[in-house]
C-alpha atoms as a PDB file:
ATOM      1  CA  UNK A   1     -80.899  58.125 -46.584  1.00  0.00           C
ATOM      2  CA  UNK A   2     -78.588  56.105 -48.429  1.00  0.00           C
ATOM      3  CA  UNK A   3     -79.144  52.988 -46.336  1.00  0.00           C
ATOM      4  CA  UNK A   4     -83.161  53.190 -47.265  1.00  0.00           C
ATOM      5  CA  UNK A   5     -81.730  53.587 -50.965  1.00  0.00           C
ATOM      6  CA  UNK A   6     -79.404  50.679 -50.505  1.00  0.00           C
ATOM      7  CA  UNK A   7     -82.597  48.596 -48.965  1.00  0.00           C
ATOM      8  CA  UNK A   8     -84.642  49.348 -51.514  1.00  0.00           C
ATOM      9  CA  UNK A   9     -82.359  48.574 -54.442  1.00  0.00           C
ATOM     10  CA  UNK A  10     -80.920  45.575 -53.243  1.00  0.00           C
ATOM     11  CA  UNK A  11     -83.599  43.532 -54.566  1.00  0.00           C
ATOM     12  CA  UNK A  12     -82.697  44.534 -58.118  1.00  0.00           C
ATOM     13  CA  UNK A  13     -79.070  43.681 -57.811  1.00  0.00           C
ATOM     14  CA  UNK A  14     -78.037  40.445 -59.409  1.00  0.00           C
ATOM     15  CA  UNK A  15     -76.620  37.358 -57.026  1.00  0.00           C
ATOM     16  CA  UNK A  16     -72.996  38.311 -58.460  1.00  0.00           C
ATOM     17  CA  UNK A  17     -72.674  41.787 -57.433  1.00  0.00           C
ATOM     18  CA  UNK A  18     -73.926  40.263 -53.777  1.00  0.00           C
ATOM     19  CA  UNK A  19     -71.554  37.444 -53.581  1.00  0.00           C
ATOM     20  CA  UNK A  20     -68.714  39.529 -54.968  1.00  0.00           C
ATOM     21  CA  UNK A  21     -69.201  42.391 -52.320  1.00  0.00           C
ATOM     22  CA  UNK A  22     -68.323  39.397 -49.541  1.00  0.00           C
ATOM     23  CA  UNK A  23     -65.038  38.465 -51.027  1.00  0.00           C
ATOM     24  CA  UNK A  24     -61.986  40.062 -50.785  1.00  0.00           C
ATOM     25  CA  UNK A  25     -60.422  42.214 -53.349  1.00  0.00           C
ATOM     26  CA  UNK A  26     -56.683  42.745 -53.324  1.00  0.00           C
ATOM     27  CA  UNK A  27     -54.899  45.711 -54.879  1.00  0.00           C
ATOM     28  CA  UNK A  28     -53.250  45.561 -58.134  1.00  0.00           C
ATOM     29  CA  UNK A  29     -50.448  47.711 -57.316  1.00  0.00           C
ATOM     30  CA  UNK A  30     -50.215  46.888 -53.466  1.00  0.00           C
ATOM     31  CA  UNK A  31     -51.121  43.764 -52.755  1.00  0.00           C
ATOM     32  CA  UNK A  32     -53.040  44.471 -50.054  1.00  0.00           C
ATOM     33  CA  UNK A  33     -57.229  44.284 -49.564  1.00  0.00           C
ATOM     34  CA  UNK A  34     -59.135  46.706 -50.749  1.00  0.00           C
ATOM     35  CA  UNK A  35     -62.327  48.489 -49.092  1.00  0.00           C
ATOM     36  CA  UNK A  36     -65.454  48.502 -50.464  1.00  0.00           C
ATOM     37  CA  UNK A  37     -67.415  51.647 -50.155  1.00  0.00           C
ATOM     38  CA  UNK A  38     -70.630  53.129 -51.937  1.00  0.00           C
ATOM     39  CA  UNK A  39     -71.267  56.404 -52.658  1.00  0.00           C
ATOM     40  CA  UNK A  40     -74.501  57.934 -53.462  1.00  0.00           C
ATOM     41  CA  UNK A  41     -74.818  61.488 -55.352  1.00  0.00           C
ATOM     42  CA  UNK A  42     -78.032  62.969 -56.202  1.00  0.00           C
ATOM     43  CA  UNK A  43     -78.213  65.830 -59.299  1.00  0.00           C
ATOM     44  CA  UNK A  44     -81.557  67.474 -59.739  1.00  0.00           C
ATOM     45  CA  UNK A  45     -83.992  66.147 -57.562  1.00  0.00           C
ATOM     46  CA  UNK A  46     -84.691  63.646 -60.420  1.00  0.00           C
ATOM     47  CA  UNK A  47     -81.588  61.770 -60.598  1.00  0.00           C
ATOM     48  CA  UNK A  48     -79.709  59.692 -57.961  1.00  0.00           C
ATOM     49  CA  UNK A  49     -76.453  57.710 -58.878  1.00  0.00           C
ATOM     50  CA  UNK A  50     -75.306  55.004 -56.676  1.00  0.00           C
ATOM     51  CA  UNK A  51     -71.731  53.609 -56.957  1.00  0.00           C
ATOM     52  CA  UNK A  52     -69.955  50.609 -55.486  1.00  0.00           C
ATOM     53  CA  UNK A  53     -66.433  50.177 -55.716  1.00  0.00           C
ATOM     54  CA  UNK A  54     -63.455  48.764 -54.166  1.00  0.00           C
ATOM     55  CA  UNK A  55     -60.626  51.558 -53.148  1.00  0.00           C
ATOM     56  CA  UNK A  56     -57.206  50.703 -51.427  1.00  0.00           C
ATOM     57  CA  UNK A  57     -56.498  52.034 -48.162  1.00  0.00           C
ATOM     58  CA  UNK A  58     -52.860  52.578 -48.773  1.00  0.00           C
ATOM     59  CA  UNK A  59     -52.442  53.757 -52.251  1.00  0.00           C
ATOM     60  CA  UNK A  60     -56.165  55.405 -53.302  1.00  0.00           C
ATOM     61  CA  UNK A  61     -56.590  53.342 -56.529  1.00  0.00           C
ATOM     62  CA  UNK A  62     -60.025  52.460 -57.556  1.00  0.00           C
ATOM     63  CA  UNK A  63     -62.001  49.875 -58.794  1.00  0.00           C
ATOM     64  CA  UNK A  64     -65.399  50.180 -60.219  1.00  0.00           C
ATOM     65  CA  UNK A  65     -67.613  47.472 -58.814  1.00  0.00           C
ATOM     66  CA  UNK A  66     -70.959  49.102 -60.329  1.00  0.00           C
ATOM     67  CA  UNK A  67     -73.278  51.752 -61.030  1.00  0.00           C
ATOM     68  CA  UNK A  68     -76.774  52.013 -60.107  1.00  0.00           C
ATOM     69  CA  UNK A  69     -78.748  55.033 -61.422  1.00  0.00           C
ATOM     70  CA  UNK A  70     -82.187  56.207 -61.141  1.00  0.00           C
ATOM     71  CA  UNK A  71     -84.197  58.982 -63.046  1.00  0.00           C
ATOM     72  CA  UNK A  72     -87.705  59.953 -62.159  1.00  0.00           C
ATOM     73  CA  UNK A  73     -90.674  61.609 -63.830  1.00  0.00           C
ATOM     74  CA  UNK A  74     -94.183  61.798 -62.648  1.00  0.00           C
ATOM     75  CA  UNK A  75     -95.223  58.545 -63.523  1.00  0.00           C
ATOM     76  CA  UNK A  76     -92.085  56.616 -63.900  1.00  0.00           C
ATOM     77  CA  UNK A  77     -88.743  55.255 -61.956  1.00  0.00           C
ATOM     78  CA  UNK A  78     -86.386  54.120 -64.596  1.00  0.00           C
ATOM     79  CA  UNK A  79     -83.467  52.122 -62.840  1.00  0.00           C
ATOM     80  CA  UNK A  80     -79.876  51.623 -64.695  1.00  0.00           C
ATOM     81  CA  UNK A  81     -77.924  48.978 -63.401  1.00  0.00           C
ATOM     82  CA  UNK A  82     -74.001  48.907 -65.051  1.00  0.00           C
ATOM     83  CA  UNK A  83     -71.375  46.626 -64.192  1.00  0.00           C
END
């Protein structure tokens, strides 16, 4: 489910948040590269959040890549996008 979620948002996602997720991201506080994982959580039936960030293997330490969230009505899909 969260792959046919990823496919279907990716179109939205600006060329930045793309690029960035090939690079390598190296811990603040170890040094070391970071993974980058995305979680998906849905509320109500209404409301999914999606969330990409970069966490370190070693120490747990986060680091918010971006948010995407979307709420639907009846007649609407209203997408939120935060970097």
């Amino acid at each position: 489910m969260v792959y046919q979620i990823y496919q279907s948002l990716i179109a939205f996602l600006p060329q930045k948040i793309i690029n960035t997720c090939m690079n390598a991201v190296i811990c603040p506080k170890c040094r070391i590269r970071m993974d980058f994982i995305a979680e998906s959580e849905s509320t109500d039936g209404t409301k999914k959040v999606i969330r990409y960030y970069y966490r370190c293997p070693a120490c747990g330490s986060r680091i918010l890549d971006s948010n995407i969230e979307t709420i639907k009505d009846t007649t609407n899909i209203l997408i939120k996008i935060t970097h």
